[in-house]
PDB file of N, CA and C in Angstrom:
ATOM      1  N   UNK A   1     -36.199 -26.770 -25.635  1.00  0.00           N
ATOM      2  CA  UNK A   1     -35.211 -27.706 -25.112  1.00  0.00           C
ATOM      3  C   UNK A   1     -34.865 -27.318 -23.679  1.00  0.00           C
ATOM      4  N   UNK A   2     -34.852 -28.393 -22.815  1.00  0.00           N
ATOM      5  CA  UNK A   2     -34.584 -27.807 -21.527  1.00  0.00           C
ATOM      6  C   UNK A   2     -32.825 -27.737 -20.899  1.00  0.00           C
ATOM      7  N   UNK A   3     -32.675 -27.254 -19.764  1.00  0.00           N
ATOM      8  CA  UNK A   3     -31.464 -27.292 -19.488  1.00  0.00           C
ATOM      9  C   UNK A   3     -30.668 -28.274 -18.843  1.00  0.00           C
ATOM     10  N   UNK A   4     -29.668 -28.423 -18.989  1.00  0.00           N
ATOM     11  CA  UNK A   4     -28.807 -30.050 -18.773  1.00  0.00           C
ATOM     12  C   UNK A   4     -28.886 -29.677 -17.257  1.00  0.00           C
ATOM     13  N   UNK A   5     -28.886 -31.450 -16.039  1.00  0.00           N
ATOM     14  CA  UNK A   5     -28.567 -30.831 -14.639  1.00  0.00           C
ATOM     15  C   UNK A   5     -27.096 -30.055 -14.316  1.00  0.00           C
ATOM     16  N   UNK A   6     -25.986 -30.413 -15.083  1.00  0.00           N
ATOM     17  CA  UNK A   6     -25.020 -29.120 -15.192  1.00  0.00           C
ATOM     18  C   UNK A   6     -25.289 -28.528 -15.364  1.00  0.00           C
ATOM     19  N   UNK A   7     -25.682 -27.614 -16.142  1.00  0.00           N
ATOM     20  CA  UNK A   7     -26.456 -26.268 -16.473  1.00  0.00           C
ATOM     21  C   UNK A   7     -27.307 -25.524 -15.442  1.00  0.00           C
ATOM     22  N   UNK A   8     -28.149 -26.671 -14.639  1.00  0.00           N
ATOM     23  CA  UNK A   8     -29.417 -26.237 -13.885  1.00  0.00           C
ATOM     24  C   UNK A   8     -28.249 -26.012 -12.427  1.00  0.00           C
ATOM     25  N   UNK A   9     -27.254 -26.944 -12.260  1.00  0.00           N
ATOM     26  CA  UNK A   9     -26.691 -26.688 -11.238  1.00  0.00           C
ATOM     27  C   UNK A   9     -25.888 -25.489 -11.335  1.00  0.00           C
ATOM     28  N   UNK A  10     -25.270 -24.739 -12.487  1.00  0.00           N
ATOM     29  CA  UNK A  10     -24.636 -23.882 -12.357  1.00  0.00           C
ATOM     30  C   UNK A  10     -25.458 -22.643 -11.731  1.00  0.00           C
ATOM     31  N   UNK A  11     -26.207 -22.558 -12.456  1.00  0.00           N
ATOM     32  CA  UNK A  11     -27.739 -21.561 -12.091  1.00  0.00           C
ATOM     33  C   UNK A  11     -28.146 -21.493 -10.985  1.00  0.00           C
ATOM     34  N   UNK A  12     -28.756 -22.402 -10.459  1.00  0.00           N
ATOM     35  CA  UNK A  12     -28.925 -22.990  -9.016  1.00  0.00           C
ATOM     36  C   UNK A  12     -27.745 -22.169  -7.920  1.00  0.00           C
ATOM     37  N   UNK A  13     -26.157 -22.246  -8.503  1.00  0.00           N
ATOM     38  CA  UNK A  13     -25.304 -22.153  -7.526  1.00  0.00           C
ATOM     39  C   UNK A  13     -25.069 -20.145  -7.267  1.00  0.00           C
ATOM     40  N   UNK A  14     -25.055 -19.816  -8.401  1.00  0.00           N
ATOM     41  CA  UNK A  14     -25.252 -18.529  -8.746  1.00  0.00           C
ATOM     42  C   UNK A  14     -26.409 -17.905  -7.767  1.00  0.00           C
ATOM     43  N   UNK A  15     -27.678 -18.081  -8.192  1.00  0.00           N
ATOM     44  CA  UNK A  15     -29.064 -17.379  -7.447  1.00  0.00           C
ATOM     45  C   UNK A  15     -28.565 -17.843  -6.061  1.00  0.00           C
ATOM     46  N   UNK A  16     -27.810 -18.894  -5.578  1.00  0.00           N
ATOM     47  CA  UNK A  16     -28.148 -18.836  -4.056  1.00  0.00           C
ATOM     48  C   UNK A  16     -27.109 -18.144  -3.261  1.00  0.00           C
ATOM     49  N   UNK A  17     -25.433 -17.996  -4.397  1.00  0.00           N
ATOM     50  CA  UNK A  17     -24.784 -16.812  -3.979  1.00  0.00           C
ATOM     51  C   UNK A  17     -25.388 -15.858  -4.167  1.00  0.00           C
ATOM     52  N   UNK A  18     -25.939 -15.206  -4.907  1.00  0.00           N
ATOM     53  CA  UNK A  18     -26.611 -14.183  -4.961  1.00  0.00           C
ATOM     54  C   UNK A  18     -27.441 -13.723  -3.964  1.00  0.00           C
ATOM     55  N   UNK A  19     -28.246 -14.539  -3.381  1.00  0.00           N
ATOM     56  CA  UNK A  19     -29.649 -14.146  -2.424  1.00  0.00           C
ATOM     57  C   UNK A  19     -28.719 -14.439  -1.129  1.00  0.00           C
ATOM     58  N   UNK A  20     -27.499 -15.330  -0.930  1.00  0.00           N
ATOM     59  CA  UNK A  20     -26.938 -14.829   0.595  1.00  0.00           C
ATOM     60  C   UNK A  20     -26.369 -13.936   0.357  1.00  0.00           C
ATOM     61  N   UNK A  21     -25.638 -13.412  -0.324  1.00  0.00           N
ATOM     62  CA  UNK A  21     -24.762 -11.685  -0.209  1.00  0.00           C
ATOM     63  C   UNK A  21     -25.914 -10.816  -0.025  1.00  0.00           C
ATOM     64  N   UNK A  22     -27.123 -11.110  -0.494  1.00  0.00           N
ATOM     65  CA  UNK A  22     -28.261  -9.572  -0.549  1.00  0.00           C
ATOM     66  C   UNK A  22     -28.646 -10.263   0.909  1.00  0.00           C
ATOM     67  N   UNK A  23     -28.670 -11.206   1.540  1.00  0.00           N
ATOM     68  CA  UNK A  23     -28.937 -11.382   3.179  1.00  0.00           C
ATOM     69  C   UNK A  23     -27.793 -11.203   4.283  1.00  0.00           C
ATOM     70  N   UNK A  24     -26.827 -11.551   3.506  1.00  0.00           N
ATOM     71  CA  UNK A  24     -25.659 -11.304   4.575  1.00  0.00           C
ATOM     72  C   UNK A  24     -24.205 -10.961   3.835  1.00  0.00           C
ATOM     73  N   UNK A  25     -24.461  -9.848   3.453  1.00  0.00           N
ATOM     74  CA  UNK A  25     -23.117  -9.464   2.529  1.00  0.00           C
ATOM     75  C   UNK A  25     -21.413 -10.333   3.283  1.00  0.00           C
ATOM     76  N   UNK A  26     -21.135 -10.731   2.104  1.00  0.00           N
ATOM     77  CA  UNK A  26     -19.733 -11.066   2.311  1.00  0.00           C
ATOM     78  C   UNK A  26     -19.594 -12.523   3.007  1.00  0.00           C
ATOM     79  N   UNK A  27     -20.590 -13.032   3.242  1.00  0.00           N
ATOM     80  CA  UNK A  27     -20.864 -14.450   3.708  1.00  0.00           C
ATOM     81  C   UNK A  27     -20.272 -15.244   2.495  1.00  0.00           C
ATOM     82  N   UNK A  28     -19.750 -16.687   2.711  1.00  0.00           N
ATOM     83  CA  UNK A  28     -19.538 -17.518   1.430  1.00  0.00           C
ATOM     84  C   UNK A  28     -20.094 -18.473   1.567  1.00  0.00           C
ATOM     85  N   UNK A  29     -21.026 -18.980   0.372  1.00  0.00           N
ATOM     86  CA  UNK A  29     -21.682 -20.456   0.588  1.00  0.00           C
ATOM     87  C   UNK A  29     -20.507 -21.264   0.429  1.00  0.00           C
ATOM     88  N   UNK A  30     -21.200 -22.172   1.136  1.00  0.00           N
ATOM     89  CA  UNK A  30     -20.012 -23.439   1.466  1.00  0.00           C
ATOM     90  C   UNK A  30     -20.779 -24.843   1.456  1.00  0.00           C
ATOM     91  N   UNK A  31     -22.051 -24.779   1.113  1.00  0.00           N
ATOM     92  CA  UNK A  31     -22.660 -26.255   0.658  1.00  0.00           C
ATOM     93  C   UNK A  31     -24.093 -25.761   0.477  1.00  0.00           C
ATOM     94  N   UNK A  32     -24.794 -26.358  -0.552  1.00  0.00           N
ATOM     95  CA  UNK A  32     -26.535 -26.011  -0.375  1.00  0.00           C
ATOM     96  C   UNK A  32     -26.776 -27.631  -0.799  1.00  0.00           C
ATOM     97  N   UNK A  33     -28.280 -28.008  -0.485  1.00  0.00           N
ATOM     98  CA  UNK A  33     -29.368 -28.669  -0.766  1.00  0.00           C
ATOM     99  C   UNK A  33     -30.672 -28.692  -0.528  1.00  0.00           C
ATOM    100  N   UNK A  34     -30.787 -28.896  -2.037  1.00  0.00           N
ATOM    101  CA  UNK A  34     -32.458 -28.367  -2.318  1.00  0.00           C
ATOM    102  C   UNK A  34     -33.475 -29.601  -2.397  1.00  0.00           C
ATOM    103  N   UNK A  35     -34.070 -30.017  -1.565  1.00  0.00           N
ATOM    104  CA  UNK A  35     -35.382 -31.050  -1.659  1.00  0.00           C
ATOM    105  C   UNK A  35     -36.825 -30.026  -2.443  1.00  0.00           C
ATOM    106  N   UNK A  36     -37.187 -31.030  -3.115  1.00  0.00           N
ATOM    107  CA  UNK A  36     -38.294 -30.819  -3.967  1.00  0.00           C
ATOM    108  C   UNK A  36     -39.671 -31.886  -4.001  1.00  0.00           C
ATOM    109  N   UNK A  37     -40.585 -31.035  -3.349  1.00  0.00           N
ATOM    110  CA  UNK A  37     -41.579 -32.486  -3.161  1.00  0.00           C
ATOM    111  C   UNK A  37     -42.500 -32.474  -4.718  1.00  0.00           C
ATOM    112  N   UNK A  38     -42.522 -33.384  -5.456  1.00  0.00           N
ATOM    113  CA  UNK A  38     -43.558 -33.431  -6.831  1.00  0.00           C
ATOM    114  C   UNK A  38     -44.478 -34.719  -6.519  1.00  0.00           C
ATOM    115  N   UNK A  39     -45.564 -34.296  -8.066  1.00  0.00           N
ATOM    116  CA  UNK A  39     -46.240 -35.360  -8.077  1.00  0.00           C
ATOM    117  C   UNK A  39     -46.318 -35.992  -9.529  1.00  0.00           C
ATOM    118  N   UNK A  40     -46.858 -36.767  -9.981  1.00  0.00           N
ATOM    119  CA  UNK A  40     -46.899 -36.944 -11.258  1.00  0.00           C
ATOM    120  C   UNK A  40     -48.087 -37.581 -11.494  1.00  0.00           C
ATOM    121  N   UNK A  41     -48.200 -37.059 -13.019  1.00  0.00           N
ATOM    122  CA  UNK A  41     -49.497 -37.015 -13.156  1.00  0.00           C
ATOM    123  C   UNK A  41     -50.521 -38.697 -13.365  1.00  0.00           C
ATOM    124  N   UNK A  42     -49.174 -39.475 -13.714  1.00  0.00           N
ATOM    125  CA  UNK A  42     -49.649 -40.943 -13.843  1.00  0.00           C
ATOM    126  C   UNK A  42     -49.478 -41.545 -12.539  1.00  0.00           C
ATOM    127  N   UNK A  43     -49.301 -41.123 -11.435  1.00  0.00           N
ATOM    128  CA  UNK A  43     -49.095 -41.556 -10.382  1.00  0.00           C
ATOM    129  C   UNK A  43     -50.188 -40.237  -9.171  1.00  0.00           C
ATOM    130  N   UNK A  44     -51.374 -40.759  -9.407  1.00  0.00           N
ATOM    131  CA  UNK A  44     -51.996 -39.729  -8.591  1.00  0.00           C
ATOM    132  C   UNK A  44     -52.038 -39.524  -7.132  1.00  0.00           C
ATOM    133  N   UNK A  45     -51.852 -40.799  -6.494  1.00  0.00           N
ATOM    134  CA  UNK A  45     -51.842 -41.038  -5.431  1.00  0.00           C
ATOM    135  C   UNK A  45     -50.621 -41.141  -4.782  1.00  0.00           C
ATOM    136  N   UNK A  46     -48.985 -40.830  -5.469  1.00  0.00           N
ATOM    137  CA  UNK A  46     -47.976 -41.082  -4.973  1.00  0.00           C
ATOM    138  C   UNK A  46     -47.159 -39.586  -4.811  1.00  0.00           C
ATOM    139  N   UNK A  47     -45.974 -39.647  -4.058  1.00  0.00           N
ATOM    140  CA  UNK A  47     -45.553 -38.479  -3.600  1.00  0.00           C
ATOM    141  C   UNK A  47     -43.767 -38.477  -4.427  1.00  0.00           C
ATOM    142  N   UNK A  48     -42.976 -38.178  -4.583  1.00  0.00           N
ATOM    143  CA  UNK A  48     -41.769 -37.942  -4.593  1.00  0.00           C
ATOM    144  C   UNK A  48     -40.924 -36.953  -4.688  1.00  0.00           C
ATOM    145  N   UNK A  49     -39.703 -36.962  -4.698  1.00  0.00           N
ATOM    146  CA  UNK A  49     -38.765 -36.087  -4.359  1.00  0.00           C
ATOM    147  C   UNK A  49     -37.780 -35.812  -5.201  1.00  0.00           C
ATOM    148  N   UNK A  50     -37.389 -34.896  -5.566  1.00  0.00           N
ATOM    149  CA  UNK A  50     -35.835 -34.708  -6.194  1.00  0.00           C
ATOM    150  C   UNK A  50     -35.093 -33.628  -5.562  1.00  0.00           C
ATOM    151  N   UNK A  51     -34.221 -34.105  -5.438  1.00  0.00           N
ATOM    152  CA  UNK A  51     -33.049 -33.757  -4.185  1.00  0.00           C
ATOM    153  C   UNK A  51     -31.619 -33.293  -4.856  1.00  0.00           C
ATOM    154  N   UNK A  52     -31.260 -32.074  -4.770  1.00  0.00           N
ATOM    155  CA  UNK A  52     -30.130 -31.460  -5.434  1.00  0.00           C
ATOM    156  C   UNK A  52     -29.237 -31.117  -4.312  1.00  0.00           C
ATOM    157  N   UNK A  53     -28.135 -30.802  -4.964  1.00  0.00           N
ATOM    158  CA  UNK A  53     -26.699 -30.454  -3.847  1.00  0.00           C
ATOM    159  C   UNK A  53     -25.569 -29.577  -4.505  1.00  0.00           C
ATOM    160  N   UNK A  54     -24.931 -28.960  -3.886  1.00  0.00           N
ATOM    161  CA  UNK A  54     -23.856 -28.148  -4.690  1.00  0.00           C
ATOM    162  C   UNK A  54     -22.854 -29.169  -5.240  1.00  0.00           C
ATOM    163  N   UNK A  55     -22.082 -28.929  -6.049  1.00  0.00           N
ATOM    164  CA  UNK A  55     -21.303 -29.776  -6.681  1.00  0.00           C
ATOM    165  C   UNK A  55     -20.179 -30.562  -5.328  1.00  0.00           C
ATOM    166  N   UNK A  56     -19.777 -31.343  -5.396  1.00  0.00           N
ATOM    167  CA  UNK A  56     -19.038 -31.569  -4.370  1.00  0.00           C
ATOM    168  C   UNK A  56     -19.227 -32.038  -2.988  1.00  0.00           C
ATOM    169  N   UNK A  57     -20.851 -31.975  -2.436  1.00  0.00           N
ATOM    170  CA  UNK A  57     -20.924 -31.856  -1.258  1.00  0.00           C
ATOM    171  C   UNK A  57     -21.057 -33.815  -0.716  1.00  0.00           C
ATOM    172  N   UNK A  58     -20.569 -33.895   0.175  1.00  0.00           N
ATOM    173  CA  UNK A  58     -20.138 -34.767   0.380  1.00  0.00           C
ATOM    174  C   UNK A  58     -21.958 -35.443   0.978  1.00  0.00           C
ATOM    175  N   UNK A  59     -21.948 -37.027   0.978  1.00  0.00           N
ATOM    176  CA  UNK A  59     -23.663 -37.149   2.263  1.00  0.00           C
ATOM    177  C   UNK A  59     -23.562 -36.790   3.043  1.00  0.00           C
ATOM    178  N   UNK A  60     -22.702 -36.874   3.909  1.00  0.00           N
ATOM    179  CA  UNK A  60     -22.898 -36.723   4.905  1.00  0.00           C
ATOM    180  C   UNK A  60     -22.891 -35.384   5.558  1.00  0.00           C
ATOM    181  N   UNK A  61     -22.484 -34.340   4.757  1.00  0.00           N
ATOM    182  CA  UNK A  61     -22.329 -33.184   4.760  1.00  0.00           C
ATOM    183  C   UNK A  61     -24.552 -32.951   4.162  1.00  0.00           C
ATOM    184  N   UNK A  62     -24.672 -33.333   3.355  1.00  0.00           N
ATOM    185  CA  UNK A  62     -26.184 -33.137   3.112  1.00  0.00           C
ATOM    186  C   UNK A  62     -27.053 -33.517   4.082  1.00  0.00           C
ATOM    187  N   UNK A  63     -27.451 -34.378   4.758  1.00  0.00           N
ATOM    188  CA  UNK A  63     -27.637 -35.009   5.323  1.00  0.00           C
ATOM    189  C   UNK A  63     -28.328 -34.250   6.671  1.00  0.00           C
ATOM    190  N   UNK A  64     -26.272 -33.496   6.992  1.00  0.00           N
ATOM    191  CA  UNK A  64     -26.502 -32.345   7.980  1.00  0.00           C
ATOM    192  C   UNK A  64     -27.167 -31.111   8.047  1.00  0.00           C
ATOM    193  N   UNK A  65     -26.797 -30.492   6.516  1.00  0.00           N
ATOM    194  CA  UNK A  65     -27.917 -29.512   6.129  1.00  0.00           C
ATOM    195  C   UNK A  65     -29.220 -29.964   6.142  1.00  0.00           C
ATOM    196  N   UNK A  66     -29.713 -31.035   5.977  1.00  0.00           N
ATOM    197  CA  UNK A  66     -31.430 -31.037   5.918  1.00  0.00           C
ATOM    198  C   UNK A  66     -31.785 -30.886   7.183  1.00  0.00           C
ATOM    199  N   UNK A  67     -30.836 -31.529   8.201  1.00  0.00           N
ATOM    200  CA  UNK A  67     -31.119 -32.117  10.013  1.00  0.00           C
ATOM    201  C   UNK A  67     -31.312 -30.618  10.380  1.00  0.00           C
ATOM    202  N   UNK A  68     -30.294 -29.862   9.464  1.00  0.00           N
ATOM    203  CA  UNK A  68     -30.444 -28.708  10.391  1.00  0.00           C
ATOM    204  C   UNK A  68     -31.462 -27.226  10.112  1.00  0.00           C
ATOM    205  N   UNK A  69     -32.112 -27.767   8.842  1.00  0.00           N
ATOM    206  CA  UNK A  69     -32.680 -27.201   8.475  1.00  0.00           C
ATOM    207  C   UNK A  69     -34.236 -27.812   9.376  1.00  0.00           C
ATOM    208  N   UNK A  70     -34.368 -28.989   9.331  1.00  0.00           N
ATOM    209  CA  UNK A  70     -35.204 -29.035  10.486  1.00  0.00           C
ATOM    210  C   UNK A  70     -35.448 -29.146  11.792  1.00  0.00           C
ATOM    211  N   UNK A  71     -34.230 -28.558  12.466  1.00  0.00           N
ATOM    212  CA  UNK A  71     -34.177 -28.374  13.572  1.00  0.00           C
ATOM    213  C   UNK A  71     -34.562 -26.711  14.193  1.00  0.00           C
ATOM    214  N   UNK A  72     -33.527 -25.469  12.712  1.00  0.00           N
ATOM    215  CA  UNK A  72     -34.347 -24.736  12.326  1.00  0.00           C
ATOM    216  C   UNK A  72     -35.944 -24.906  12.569  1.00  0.00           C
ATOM    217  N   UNK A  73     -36.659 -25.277  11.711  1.00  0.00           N
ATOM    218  CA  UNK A  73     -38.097 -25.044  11.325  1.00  0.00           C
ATOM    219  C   UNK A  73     -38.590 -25.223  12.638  1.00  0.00           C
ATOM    220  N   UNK A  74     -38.598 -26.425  13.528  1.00  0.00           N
ATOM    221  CA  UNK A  74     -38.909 -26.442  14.909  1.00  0.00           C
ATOM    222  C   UNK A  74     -38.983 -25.985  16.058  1.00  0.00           C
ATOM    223  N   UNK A  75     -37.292 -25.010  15.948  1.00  0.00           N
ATOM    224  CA  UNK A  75     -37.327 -24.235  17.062  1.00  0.00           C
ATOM    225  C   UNK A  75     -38.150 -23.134  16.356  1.00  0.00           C
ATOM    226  N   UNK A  76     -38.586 -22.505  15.411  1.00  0.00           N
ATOM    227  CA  UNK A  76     -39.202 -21.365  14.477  1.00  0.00           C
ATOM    228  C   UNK A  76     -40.807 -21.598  15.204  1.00  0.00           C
ATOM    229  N   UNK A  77     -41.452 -22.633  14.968  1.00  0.00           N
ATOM    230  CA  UNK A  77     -42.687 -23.210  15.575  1.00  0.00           C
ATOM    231  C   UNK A  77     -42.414 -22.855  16.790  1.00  0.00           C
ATOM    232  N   UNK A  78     -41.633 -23.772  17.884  1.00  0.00           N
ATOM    233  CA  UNK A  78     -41.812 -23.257  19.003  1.00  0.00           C
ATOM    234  C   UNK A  78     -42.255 -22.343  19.320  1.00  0.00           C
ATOM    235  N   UNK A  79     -41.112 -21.303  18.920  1.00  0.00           N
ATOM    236  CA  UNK A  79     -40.881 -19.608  19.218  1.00  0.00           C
ATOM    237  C   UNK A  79     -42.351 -19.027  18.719  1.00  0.00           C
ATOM    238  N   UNK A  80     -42.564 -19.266  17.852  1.00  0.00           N
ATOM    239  CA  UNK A  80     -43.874 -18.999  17.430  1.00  0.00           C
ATOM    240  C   UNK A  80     -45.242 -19.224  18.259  1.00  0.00           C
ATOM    241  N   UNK A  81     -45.430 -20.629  19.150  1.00  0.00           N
ATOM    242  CA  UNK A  81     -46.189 -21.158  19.643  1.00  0.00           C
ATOM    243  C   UNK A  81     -46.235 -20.240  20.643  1.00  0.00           C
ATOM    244  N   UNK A  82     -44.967 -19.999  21.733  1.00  0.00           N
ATOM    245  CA  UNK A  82     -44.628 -19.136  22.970  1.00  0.00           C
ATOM    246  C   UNK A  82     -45.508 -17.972  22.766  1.00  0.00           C
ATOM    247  N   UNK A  83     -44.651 -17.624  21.735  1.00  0.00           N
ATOM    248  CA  UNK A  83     -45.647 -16.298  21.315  1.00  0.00           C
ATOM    249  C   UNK A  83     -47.032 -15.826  21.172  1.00  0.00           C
ATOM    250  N   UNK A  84     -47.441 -16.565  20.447  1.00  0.00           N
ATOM    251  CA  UNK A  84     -49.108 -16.780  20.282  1.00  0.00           C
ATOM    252  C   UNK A  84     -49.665 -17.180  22.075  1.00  0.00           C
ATOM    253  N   UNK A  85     -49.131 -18.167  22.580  1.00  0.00           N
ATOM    254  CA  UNK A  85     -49.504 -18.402  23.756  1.00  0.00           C
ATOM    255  C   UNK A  85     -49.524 -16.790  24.876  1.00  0.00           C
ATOM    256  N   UNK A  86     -48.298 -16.467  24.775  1.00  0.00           N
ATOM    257  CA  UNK A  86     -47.997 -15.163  25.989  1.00  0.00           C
ATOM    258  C   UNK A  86     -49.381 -13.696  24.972  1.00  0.00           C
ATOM    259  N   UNK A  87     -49.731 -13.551  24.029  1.00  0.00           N
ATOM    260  CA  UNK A  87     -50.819 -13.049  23.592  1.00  0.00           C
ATOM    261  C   UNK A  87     -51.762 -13.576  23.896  1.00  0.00           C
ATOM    262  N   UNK A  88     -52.726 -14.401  24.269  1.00  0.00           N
ATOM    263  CA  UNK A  88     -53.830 -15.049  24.508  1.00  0.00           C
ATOM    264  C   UNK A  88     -54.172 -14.751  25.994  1.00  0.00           C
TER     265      UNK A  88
END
């Protein structure tokens, strides 16, 4: 039997306090969201998503976390690119 999305969210909220205190002790989460890319198996050719959030978090508050999570990833590339470039 699997676990209810209450259940999965409690879990969820736990491991990610958990893994920021072991990255930045004493930090407090204050919103997460988790995108999930799947496929399914009757749908071979199609893509989708399931998209989780801490209890409470408002859209527009999500929204911001993803923007900024890929604004993150971009400047990460950059910095990366520079790098590889000033080696060559």
């Amino acid at each position: 039997m699997g676990m209810s999305q209450k259940d999965a969210g409690v879990v969820l909220d736990d491991a990610i306090g958990e893994l920021v205190q072991e990255g930045d002790p004493g930090a407090i989460v204050t919103g997460w969201v988790l995108s999930i890319s799947v496929k399914h198996p009757t749908m071979p050719g199609g893509d989708g998503y399931i998209s989780l959030h801490s209890e409470g978090l408002p859209y527009h508050s999500q929204i911001g976390l993803l923007h900024a999570a890929l604004e993150d990833k971009n400047n990460q590339i950059l910095v990366n690119t520079l790098l590889e470039a000033g080696r060559g």
